[in-house]
C-alpha atoms as a PDB file:
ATOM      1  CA  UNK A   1     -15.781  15.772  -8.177  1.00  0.00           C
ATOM      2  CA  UNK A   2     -12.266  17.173  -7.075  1.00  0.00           C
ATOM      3  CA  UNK A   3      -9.358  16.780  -9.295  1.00  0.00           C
ATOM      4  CA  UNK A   4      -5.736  17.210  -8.041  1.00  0.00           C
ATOM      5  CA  UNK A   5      -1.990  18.004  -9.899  1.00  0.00           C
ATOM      6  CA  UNK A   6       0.963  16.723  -8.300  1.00  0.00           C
ATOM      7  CA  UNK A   7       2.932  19.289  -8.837  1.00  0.00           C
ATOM      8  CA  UNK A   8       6.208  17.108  -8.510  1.00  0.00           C
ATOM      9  CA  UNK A   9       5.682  15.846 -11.958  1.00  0.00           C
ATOM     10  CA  UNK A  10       2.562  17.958 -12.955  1.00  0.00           C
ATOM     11  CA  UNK A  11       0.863  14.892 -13.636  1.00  0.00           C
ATOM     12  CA  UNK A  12      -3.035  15.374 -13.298  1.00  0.00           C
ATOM     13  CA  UNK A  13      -5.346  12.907 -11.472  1.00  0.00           C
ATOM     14  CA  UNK A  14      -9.544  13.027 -12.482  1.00  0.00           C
ATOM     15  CA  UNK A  15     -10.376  12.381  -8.727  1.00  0.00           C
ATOM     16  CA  UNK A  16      -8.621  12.986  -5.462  1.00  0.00           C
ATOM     17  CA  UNK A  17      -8.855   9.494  -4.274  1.00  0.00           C
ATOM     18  CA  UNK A  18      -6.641   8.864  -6.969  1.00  0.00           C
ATOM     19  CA  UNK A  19      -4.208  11.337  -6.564  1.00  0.00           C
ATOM     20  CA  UNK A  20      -4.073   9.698  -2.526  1.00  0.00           C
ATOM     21  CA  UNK A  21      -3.573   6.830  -3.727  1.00  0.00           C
ATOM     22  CA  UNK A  22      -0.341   7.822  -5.097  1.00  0.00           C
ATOM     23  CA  UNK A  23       0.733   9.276  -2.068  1.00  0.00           C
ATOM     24  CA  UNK A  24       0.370   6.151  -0.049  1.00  0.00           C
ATOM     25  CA  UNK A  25       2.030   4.610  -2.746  1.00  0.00           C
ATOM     26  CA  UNK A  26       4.696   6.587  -1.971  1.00  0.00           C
ATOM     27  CA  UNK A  27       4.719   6.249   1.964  1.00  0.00           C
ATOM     28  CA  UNK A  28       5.457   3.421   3.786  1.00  0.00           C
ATOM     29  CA  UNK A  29       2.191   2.142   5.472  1.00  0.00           C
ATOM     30  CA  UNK A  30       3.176  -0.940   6.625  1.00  0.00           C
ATOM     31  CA  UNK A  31       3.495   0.234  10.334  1.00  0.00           C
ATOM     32  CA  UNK A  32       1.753   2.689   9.305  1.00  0.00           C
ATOM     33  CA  UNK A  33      -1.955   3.683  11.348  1.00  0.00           C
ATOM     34  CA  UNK A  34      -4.269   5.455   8.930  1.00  0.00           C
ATOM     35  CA  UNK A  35      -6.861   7.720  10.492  1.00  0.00           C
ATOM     36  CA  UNK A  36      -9.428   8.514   8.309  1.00  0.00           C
ATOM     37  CA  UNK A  37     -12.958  11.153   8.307  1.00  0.00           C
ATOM     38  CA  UNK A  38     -15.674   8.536   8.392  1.00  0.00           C
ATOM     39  CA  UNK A  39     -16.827   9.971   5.241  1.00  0.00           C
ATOM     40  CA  UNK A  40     -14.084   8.851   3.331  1.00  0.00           C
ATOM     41  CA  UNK A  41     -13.987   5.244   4.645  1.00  0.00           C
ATOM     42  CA  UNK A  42     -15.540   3.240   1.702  1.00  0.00           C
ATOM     43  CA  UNK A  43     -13.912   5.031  -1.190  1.00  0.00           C
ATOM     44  CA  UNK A  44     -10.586   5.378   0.221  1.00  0.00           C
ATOM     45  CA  UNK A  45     -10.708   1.218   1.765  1.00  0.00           C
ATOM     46  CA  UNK A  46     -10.340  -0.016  -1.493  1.00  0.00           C
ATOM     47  CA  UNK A  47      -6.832   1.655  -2.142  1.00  0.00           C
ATOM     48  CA  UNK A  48      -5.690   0.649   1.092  1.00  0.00           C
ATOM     49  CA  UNK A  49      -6.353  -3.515   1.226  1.00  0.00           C
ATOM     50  CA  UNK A  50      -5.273  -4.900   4.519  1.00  0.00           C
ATOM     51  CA  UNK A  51      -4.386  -2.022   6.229  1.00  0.00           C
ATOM     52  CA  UNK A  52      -6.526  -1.053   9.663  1.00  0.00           C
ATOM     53  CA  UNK A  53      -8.111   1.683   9.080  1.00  0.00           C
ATOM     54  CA  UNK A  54      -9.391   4.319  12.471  1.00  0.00           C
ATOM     55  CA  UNK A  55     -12.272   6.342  12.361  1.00  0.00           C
ATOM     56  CA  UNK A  56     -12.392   9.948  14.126  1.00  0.00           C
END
């Protein structure tokens, strides 16, 4: 498991897909084309509902 700090507000996240999901949070994805590793696909899907995801 790989946990992450954001060290904008030091805040600490138990997994990274967590701390991503703050980051997209933070982004505007709505026009947005997400290229992911197709090893990530399922666990990072479920933070990004709706969204087309691309596989390289």
């Amino acid at each position: 498991m790989t946990k992450a700090t954001s060290y904008s507000d030091y805040h600490r996240y138990n997994d990274i897909n967590a701390f991503y999901h703050q980051v997209l949070l933070n982004l505007n994805t709505d026009s947005a084309r997400v290229y992911l590793d197709i090893d990530n696909v399922i666990d990072a899907s479920k933070y990004l509902p709706g969204k087309q995801i691309f596989n390289y």
